[in-house]
N, C-alpha and C. Protein backbone atom coordinates (compact mmCIF):
# COMPACT_ATOMS: atom_id res chain seq x y z
N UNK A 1 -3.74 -3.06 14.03
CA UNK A 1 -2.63 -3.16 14.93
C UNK A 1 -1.50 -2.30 14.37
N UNK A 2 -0.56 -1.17 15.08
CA UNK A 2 0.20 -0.51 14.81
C UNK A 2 1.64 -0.62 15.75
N UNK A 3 2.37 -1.46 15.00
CA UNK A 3 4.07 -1.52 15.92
C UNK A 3 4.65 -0.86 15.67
N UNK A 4 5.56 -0.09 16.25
CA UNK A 4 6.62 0.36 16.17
C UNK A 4 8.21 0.25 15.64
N UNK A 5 8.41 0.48 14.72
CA UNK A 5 9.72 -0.44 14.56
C UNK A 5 11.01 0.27 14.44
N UNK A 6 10.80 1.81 14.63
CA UNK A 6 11.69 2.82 14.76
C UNK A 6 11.05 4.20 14.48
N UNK A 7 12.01 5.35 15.45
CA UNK A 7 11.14 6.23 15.13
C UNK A 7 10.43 6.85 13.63
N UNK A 8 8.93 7.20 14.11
CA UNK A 8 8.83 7.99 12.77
C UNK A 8 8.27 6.56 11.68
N UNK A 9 8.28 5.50 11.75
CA UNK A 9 8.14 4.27 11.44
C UNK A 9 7.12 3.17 12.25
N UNK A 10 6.43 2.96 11.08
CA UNK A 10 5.43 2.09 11.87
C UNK A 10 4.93 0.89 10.65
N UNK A 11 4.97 -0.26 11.10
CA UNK A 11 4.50 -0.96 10.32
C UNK A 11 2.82 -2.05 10.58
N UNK A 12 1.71 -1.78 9.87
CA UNK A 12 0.72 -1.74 10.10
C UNK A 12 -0.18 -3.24 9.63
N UNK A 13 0.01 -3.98 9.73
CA UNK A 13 -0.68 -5.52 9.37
C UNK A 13 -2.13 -5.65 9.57
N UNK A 14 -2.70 -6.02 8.00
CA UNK A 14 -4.26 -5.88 8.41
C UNK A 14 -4.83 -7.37 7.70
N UNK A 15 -5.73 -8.10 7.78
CA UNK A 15 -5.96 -9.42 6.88
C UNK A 15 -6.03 -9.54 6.30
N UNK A 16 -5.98 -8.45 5.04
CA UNK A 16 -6.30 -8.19 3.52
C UNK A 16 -4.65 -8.00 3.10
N UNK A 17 -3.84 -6.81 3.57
CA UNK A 17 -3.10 -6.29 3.30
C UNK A 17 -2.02 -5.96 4.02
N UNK A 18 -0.70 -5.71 3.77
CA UNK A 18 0.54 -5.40 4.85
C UNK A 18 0.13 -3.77 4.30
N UNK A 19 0.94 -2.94 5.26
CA UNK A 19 1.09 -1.68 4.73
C UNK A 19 2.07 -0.98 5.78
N UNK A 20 3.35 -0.38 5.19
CA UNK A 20 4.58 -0.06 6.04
C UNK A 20 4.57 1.74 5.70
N UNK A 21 4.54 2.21 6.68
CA UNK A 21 4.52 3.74 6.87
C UNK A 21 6.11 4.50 6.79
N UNK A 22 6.29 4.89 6.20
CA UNK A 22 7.31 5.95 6.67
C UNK A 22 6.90 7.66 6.34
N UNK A 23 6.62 8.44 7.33
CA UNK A 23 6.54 9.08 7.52
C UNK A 23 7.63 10.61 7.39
N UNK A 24 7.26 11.61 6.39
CA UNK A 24 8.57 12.62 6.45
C UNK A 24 7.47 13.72 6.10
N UNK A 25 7.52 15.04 6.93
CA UNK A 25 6.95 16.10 6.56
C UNK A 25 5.06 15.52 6.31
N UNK A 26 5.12 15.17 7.19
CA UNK A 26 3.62 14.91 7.37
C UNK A 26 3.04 14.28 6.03
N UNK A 27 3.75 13.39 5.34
CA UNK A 27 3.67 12.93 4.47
C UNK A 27 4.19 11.54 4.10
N UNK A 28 3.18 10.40 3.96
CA UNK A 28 3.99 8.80 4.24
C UNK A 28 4.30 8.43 2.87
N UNK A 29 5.10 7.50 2.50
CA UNK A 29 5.46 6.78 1.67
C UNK A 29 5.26 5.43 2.35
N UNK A 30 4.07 4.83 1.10
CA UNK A 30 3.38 3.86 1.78
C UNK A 30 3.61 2.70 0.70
N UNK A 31 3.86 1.36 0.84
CA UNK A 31 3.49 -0.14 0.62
C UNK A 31 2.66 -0.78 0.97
N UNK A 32 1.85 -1.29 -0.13
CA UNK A 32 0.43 -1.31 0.03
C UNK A 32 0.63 -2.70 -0.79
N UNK A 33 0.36 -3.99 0.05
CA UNK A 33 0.12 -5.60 -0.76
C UNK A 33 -1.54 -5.69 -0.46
N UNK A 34 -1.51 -6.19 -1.50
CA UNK A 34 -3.16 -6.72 -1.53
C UNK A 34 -3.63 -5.79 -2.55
N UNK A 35 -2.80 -4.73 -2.97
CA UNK A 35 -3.73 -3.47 -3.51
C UNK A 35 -4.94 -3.50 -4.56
N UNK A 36 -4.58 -5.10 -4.87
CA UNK A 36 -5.78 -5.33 -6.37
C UNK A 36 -6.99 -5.25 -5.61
N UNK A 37 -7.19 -5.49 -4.60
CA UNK A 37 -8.21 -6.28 -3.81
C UNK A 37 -9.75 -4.81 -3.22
N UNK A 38 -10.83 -5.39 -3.13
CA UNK A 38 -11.58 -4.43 -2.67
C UNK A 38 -11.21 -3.46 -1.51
N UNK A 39 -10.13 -4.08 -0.48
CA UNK A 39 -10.07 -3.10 0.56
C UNK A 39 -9.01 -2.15 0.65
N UNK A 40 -7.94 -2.82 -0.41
CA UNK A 40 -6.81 -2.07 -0.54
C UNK A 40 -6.68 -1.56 -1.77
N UNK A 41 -7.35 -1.89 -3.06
CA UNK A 41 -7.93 -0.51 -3.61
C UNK A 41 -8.24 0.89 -3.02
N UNK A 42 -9.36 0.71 -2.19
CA UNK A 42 -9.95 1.99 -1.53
C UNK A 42 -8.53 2.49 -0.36
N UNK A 43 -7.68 1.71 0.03
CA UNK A 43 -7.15 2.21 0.77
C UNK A 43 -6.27 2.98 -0.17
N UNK A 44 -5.18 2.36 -1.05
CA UNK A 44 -4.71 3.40 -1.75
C UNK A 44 -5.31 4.50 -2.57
N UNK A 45 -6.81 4.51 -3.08
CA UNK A 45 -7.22 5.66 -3.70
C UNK A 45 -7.24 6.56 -2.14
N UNK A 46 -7.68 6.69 -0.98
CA UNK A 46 -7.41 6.92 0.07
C UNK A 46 -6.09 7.71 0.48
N UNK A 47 -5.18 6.99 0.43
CA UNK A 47 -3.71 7.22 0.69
C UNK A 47 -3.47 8.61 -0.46
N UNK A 48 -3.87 8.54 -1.88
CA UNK A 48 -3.26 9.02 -2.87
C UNK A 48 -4.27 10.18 -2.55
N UNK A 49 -5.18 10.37 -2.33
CA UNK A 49 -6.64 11.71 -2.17
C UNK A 49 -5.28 12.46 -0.90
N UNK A 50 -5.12 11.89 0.00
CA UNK A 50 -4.60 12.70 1.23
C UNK A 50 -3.31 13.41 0.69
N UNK A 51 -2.48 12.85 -0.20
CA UNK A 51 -1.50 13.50 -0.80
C UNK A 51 -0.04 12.28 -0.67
N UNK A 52 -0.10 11.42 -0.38
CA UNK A 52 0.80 10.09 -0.17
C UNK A 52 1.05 9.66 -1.05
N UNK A 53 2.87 9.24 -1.02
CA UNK A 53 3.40 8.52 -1.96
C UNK A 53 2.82 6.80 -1.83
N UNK A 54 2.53 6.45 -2.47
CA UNK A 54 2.01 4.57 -2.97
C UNK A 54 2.56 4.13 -3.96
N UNK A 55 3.21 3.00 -3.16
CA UNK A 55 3.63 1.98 -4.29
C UNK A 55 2.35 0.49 -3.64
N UNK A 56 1.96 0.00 -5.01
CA UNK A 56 0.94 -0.64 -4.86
C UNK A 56 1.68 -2.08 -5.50
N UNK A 57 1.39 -3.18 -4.35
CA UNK A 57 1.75 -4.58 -4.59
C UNK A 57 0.71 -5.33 -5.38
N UNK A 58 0.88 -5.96 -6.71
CA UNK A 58 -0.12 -6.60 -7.33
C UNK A 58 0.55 -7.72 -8.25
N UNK A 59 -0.33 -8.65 -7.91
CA UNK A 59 -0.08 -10.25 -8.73
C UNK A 59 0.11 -10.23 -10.35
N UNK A 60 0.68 -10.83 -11.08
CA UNK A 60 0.44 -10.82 -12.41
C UNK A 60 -0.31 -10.84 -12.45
N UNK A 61 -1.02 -12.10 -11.85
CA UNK A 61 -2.57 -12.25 -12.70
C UNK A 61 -3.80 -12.19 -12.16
N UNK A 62 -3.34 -11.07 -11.34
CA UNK A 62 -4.78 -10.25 -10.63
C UNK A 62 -5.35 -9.14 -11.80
N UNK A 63 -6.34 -8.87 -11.31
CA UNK A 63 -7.46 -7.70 -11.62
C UNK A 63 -7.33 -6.55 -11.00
N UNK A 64 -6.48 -5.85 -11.68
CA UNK A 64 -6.42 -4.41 -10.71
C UNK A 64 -7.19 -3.22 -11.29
N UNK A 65 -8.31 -3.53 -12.06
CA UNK A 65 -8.94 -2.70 -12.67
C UNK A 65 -9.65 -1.44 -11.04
N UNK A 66 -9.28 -2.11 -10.24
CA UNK A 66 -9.37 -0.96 -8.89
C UNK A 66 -8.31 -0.16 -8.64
N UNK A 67 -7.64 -0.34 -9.19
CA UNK A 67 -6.25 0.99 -9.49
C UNK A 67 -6.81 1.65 -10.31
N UNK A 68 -7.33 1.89 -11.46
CA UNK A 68 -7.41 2.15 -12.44
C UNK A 68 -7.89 4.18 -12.42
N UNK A 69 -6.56 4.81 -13.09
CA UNK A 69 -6.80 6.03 -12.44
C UNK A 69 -6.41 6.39 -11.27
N UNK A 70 -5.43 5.95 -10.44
CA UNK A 70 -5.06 6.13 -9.53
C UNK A 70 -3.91 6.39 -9.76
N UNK A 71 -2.65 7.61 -9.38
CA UNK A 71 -1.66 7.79 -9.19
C UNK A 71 -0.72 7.39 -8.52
N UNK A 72 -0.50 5.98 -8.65
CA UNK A 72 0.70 5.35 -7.76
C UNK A 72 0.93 4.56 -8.66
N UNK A 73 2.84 3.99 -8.11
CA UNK A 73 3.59 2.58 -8.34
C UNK A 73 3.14 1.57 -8.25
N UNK A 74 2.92 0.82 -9.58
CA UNK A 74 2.12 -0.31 -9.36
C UNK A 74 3.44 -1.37 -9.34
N UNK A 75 3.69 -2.25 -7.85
CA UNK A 75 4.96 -2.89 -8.25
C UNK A 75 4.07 -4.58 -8.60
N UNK A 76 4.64 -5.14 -9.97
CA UNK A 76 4.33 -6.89 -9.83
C UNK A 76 4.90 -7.69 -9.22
N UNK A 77 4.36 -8.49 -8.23
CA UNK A 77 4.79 -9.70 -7.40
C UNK A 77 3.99 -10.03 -6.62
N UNK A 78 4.71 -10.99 -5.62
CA UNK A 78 3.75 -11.91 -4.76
C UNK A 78 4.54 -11.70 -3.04
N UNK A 79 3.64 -11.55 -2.50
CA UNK A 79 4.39 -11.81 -0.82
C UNK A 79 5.00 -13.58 -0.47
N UNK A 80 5.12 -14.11 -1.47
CA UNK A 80 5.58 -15.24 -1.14
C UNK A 80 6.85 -15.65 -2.16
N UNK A 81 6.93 -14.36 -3.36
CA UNK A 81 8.63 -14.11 -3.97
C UNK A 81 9.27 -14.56 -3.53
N UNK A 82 10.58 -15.04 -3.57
CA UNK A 82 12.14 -15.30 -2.55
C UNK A 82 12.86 -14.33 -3.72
């Protein structure tokens, strides 16, 4: 599912993972939660192959050995932070 939330901006909700687009010069800067995880691993090695900025959302005490070698921001936290 892909909404709209201003131009040039799209924010993309999937069951694994959130992931918010901003788009400049044919090039996104992307937020990626779930990223430890089998599907959002591959999505950010994905994202980072095409040439995309990633910052990657991951739990303390997850297993992100699926980053591993991957060129992005790994930020620590939880989607349920305040």
């Amino acid at each position: 599912m892909d909404t709209p939330i201003a131009p040039n901006r799209h924010l993309s909700v999937f069951p694994a993972f959130w992931c918010a687009f901003v788009q400049f010069n044919n090039r996104m800067k992307c937020f990626i939660t779930g990223a430890s995880g089998f599907i959002g691993a591959n999505l950010v090695h994905e994202l980072v192959a095409q040439g995309h900025s990633v910052k990657a959302l991951v739990r303390a005490e997850s297993d992100a050995r699926g980053l591993t070698g991957t060129d992005c921001e790994r930020v620590q936290g939880d989607v349920g932070d305040q």
